[in-house]
C-alpha atoms as a PDB file:
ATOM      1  CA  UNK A   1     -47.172 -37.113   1.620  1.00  0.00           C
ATOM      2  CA  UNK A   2     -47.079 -33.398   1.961  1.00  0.00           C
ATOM      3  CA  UNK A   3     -44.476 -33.545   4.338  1.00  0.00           C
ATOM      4  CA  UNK A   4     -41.920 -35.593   2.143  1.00  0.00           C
ATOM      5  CA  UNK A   5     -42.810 -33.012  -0.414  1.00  0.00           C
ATOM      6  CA  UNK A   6     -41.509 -29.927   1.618  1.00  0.00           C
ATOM      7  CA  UNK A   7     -38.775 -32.071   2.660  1.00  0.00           C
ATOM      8  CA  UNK A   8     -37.863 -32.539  -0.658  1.00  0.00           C
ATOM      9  CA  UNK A   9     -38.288 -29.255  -1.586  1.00  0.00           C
ATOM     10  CA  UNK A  10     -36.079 -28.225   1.468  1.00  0.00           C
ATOM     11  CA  UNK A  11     -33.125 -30.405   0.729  1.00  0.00           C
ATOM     12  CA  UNK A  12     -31.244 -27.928  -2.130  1.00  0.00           C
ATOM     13  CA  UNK A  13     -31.379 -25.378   0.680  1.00  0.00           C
ATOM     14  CA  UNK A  14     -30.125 -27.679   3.469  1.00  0.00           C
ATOM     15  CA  UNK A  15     -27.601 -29.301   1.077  1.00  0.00           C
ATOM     16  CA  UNK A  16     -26.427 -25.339   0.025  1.00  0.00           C
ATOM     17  CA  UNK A  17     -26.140 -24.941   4.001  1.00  0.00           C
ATOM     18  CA  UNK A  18     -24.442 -27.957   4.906  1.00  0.00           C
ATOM     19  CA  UNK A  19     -21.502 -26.810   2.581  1.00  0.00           C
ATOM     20  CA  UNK A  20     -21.050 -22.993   3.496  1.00  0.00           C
ATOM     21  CA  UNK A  21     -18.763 -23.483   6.650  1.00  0.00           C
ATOM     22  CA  UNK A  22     -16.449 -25.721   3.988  1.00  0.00           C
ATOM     23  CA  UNK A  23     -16.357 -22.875   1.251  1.00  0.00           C
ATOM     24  CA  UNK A  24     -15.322 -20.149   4.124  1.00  0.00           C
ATOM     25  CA  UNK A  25     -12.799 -22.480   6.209  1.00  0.00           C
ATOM     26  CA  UNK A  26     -10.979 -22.742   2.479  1.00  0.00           C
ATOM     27  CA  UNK A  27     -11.144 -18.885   1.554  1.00  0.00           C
ATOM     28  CA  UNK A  28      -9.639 -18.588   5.161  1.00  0.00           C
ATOM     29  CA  UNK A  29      -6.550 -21.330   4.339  1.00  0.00           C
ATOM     30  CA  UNK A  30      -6.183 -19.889   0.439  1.00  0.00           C
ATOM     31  CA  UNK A  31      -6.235 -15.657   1.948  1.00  0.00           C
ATOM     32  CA  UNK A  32      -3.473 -16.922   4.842  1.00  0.00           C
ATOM     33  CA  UNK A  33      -1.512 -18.814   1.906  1.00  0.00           C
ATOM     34  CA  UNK A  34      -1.879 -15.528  -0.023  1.00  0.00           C
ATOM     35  CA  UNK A  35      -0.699 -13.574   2.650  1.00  0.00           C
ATOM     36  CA  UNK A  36       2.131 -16.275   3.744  1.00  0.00           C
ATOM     37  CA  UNK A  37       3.507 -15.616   0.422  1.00  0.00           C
ATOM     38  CA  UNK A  38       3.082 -11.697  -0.149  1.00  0.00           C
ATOM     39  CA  UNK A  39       4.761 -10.987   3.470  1.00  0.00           C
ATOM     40  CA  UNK A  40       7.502 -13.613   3.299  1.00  0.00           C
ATOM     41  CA  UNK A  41       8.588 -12.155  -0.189  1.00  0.00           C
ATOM     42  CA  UNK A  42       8.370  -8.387   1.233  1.00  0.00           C
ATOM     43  CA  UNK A  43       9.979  -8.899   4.574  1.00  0.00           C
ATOM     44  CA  UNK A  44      12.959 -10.903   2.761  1.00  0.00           C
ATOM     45  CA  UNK A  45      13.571  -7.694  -0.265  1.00  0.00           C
ATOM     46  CA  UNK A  46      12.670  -4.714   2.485  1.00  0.00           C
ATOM     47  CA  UNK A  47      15.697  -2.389   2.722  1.00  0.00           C
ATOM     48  CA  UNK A  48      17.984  -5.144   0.001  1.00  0.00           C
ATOM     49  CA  UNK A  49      20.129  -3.613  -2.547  1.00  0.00           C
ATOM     50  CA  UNK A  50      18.571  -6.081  -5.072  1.00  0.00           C
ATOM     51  CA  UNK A  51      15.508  -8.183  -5.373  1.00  0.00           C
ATOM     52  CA  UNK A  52      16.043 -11.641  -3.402  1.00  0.00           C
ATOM     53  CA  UNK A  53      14.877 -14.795  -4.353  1.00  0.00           C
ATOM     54  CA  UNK A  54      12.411 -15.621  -7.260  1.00  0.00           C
ATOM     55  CA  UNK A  55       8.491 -14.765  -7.076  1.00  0.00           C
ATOM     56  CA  UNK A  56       6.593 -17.022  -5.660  1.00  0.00           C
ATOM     57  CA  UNK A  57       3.959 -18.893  -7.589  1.00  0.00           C
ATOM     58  CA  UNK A  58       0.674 -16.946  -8.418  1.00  0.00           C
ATOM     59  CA  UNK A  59       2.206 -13.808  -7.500  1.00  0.00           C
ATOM     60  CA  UNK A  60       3.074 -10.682  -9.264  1.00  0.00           C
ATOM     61  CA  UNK A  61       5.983  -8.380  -8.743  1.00  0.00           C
ATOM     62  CA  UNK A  62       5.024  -4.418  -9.859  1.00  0.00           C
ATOM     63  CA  UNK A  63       7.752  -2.011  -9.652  1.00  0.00           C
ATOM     64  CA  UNK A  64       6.292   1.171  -8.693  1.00  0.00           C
ATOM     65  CA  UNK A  65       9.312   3.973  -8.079  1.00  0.00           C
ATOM     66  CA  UNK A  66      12.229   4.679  -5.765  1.00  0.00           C
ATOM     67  CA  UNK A  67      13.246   1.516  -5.640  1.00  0.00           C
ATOM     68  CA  UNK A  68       9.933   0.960  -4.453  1.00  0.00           C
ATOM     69  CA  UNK A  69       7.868  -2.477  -5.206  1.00  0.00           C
ATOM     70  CA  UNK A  70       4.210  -4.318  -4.237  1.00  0.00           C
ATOM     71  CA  UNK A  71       3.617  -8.179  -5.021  1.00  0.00           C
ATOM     72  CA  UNK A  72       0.392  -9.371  -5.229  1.00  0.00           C
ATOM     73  CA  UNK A  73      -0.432 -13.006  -4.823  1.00  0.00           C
ATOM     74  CA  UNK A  74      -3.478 -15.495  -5.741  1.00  0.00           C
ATOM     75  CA  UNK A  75      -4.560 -18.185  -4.599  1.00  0.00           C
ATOM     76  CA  UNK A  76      -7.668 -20.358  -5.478  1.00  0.00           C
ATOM     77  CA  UNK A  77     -10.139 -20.107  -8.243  1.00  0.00           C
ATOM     78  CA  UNK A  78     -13.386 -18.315  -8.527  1.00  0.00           C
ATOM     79  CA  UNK A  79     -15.450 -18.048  -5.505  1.00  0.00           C
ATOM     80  CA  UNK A  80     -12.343 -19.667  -3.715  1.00  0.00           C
ATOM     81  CA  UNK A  81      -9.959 -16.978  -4.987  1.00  0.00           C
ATOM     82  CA  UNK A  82      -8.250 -15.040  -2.601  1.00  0.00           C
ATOM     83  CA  UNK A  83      -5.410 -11.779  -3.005  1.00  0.00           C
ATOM     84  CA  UNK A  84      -3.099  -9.967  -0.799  1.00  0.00           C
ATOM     85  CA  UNK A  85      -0.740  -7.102  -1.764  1.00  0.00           C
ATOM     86  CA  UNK A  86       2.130  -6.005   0.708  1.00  0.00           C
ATOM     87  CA  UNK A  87       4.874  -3.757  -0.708  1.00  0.00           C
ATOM     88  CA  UNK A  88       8.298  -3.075   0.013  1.00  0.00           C
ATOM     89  CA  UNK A  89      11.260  -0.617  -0.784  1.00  0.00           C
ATOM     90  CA  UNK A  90      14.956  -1.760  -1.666  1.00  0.00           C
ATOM     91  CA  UNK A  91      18.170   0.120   0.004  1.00  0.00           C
ATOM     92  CA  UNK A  92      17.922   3.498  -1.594  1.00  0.00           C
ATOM     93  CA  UNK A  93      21.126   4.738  -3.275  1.00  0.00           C
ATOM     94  CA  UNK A  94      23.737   7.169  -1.731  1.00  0.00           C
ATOM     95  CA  UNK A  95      25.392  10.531  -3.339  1.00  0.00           C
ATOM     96  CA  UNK A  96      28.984  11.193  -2.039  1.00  0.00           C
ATOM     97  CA  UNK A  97      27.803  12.257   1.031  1.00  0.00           C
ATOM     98  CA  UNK A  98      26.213   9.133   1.877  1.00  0.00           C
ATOM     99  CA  UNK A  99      22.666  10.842   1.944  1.00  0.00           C
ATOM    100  CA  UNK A 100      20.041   9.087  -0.277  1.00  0.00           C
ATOM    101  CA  UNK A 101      19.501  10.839  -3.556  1.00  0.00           C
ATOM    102  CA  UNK A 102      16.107  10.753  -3.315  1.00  0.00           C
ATOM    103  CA  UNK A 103      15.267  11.715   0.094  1.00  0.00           C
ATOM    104  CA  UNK A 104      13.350  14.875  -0.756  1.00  0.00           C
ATOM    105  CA  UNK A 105      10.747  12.958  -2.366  1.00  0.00           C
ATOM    106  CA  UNK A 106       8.239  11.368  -1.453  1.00  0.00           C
ATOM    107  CA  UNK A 107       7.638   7.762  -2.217  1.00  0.00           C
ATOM    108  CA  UNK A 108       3.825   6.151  -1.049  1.00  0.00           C
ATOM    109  CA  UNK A 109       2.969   2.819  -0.503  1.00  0.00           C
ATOM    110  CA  UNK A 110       0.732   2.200  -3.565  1.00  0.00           C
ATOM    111  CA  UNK A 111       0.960   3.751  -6.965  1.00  0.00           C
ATOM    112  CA  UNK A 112      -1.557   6.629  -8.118  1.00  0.00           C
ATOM    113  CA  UNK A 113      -4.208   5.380 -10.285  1.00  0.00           C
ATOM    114  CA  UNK A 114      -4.465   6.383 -13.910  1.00  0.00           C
ATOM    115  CA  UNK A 115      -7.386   7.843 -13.731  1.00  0.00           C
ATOM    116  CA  UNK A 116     -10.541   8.185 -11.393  1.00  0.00           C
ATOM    117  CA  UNK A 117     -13.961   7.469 -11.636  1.00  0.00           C
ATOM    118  CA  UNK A 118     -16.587   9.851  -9.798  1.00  0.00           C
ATOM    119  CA  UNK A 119     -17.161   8.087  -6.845  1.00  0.00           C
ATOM    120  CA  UNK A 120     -16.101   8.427  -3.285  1.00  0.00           C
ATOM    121  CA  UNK A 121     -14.217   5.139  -2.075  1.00  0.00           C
ATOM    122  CA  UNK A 122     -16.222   3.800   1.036  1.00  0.00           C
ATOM    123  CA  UNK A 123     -15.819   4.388   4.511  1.00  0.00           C
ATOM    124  CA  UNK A 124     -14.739   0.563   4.620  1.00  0.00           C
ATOM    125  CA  UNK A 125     -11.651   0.972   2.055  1.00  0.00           C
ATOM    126  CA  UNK A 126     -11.100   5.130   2.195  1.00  0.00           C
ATOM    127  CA  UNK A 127      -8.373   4.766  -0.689  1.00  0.00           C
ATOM    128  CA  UNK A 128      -9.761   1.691  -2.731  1.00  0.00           C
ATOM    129  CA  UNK A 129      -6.328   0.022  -2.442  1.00  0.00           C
ATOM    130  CA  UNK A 130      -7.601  -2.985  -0.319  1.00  0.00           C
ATOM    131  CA  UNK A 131     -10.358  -4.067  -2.600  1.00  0.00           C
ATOM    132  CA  UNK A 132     -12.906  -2.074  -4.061  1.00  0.00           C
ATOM    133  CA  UNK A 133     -10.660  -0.629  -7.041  1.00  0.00           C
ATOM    134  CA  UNK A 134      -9.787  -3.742  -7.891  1.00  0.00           C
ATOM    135  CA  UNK A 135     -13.575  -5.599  -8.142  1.00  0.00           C
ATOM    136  CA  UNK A 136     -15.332  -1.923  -8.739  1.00  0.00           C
ATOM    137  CA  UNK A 137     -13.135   0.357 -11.095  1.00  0.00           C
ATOM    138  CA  UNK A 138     -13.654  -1.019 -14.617  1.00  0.00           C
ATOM    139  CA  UNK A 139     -17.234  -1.084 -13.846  1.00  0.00           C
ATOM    140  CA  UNK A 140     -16.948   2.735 -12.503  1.00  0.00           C
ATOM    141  CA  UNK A 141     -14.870   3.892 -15.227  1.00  0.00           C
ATOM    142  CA  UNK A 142     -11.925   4.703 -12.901  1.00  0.00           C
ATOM    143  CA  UNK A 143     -10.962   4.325  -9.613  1.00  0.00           C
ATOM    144  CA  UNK A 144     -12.346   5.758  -6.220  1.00  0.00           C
ATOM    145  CA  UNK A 145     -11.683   8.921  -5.363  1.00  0.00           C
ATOM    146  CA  UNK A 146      -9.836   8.283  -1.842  1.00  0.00           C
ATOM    147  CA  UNK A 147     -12.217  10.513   0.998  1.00  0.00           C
ATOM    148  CA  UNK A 148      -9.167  13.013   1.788  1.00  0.00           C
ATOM    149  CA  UNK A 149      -9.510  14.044  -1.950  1.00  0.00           C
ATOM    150  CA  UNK A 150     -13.292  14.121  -2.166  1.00  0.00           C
ATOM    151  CA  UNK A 151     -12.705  18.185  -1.633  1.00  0.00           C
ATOM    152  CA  UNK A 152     -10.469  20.736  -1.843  1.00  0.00           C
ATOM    153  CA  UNK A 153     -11.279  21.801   1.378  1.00  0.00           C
ATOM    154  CA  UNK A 154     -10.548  17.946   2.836  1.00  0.00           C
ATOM    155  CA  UNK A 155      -7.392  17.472   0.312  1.00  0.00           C
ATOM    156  CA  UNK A 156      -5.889  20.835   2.142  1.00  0.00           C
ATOM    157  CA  UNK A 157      -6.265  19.562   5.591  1.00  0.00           C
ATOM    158  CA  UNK A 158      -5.252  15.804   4.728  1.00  0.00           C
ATOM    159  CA  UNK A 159      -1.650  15.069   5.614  1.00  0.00           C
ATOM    160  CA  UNK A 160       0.479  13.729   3.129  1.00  0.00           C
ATOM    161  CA  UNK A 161       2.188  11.491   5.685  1.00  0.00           C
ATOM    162  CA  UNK A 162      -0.644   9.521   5.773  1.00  0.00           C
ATOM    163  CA  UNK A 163      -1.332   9.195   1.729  1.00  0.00           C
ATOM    164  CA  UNK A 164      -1.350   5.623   0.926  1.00  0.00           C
ATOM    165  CA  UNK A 165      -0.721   7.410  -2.931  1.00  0.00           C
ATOM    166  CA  UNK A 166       0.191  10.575  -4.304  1.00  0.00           C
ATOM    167  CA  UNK A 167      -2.583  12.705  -4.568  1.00  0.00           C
ATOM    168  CA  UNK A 168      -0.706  16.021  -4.904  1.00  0.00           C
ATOM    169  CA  UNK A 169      -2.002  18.610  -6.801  1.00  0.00           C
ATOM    170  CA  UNK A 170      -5.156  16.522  -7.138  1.00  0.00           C
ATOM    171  CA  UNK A 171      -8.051  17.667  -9.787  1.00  0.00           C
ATOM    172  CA  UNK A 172      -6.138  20.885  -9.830  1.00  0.00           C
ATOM    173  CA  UNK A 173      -5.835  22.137  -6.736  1.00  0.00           C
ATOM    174  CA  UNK A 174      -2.545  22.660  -6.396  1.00  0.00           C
ATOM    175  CA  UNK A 175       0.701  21.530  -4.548  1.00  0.00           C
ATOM    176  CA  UNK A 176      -0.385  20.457  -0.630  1.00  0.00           C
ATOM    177  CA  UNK A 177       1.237  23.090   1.694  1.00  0.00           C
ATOM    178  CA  UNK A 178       2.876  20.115   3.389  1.00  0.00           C
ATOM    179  CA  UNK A 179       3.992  18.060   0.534  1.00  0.00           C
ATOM    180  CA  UNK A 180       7.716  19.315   0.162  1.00  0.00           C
ATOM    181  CA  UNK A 181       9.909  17.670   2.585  1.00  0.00           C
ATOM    182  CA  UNK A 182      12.524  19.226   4.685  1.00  0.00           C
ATOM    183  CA  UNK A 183      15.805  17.806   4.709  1.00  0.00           C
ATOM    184  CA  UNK A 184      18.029  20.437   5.420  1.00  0.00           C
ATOM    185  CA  UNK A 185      20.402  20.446   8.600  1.00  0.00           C
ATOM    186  CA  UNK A 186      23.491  21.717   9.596  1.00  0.00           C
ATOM    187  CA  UNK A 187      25.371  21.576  12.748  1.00  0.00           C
ATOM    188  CA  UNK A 188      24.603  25.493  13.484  1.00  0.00           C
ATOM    189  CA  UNK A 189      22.917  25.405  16.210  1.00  0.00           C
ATOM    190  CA  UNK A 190      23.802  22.765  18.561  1.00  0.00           C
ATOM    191  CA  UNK A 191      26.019  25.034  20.380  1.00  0.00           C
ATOM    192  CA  UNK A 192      29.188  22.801  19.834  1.00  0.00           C
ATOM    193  CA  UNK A 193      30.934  25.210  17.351  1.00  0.00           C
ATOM    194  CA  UNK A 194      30.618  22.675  14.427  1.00  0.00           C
ATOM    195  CA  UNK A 195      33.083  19.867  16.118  1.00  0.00           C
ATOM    196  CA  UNK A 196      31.396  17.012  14.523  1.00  0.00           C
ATOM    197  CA  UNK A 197      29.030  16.158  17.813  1.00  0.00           C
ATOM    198  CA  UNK A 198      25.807  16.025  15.396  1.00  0.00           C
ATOM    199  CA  UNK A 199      23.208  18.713  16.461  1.00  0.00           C
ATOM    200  CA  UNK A 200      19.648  18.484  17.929  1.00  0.00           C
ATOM    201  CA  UNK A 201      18.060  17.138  14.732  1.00  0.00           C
ATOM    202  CA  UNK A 202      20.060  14.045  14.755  1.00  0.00           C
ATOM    203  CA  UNK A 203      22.336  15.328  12.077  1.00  0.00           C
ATOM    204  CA  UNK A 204      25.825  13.504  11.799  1.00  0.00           C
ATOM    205  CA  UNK A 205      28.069  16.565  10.982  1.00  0.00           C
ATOM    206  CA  UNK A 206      31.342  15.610   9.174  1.00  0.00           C
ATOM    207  CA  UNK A 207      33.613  17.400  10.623  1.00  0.00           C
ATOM    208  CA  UNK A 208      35.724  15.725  12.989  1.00  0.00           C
ATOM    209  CA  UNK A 209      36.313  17.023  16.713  1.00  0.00           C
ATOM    210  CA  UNK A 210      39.369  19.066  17.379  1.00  0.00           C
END
C-alpha cells in the first residue's frame, strides 16, 4: 500500500520527465525554422540595390542606417518560442567617382541602444545583442552595458572594428582614437608616375596609361 502511494506520488514527476526530450526536440525544429528564415531573407537582400522579396511570416524587418537592415523572426509560442536576428546591408550608393558616399563612416551590425541600464552584459552575451537585452532590459531599466564599455580605460583599448554597435564617445569619454576611418589614397607613391597602374593600397587611379 505504501508503495502504490509513492508511486502515485512519483507519477507527476515521471510524467513531467517523460515529456522534456519532446519540448527541446521542438525548440530545436522552431530555432532552425527561425534561423531558415532570418538567413534566407539576409543572404537574398546582402549587397541588393533594393529589398527583395516580401518578409517572411513572423518576422520583422528594422531598418537601422546606411542602407543597413536586421530581420528578426519567431517562431512558436511561449515556452516553444524561438528568435533569430541576422542583418544585412544593401549596395551602398556611388558619388561621381564611383566611391560610396558613405564610406568614411562607420556602419555596425546592430543598432545602439537608447539607453543603458547599469549592468555589465555577461561573459556569455558581452554586447546583449544575442539575448539578454532582449529578456533582461525592461526589467534592468536599460540595456547592458557591452564589457569593452564597462571602463574608460577598456572602451580606449577596445577596437572599433570589432563593435557589434556604436559605442563612440560612450558615457562621455570621448571620440575612440581609432574610430575615424581612413580612406584617402592617391597614386603617389607607387612609383609609376601616376599612369593609372593603381598603387600599393589597391587604389584604382583614373588616369589612363600613356
Amino acid at each position: 500500500m505504501v508503495g502504490m502511494s509513492i508511486a502515485a506520488a512519483a507519477l507527476p514527476g515521471v510524467a513531467n520527465m517523460s515529456i522534456q526530450p519532446m519540448i527541446a526536440q521542438a525548440r530545436v525544429n522552431n530555432l532552425a525554422e527561425a534561423e531558415s528564415k532570418a538567413v534566407s531573407f539576409a543572404a537574398l537582400n546582402e549587397g541588393a540595390k533594393s529589398i527583395q522579396g516580401d518578409t517572411p511570416g513572423g518576422c520583422v524587418l528594422s531598418e537601422l542606417w546606411n542602407n543597413a537592415y536586421s530581420i528578426a523572426c519567431e517562431v512558436g509560442e511561449g515556452q516553444f518560442m524561438q528568435t533569430a536576428t541576422r542583418s544585412f546591408r544593401l549596395m551602398p550608393e556611388t558619388n561621381d567617382t564611383g566611391m560610396a558616399a558613405e564610406d568614411n563612416v562607420r556602419t555596425f551590425p546592430y543598432a545602439r541602444p537608447s539607453s543603458f541600464s547599469g549592468t555589465q552584459c555577461p561573459t556569455y552575451d558581452q554586447w546583449g545583442v544575442k539575448n539578454f537585452n532582449r529578456k533582461y532590459a525592461e526589467e534592468l531599466g536599460g540595456a547592458c552595458i557591452p564589457q569593452v564599455a564597462w571602463t574608460q580605460t577598456s572602451y580606449l583599448f577596445s577596437n572599433p572594428d570589432d563593435w557589434l554597435f556604436d559605442i563612440n564617445n560612450f558615457q562621455g569619454w570621448g571620440e575612440h582614437p581609432d574610430y575615424a576611418l581612413d580612406i584617402t589614397a592617391s597614386c603617389d607613391g607607387d612609383y609609376d608616375y601616376d599612369n593609372g597602374h593603381g598603387n600599393s593600397d589597391g587604389y584604382d587611379c583614373s588616369n589612363p596609361a600613356s
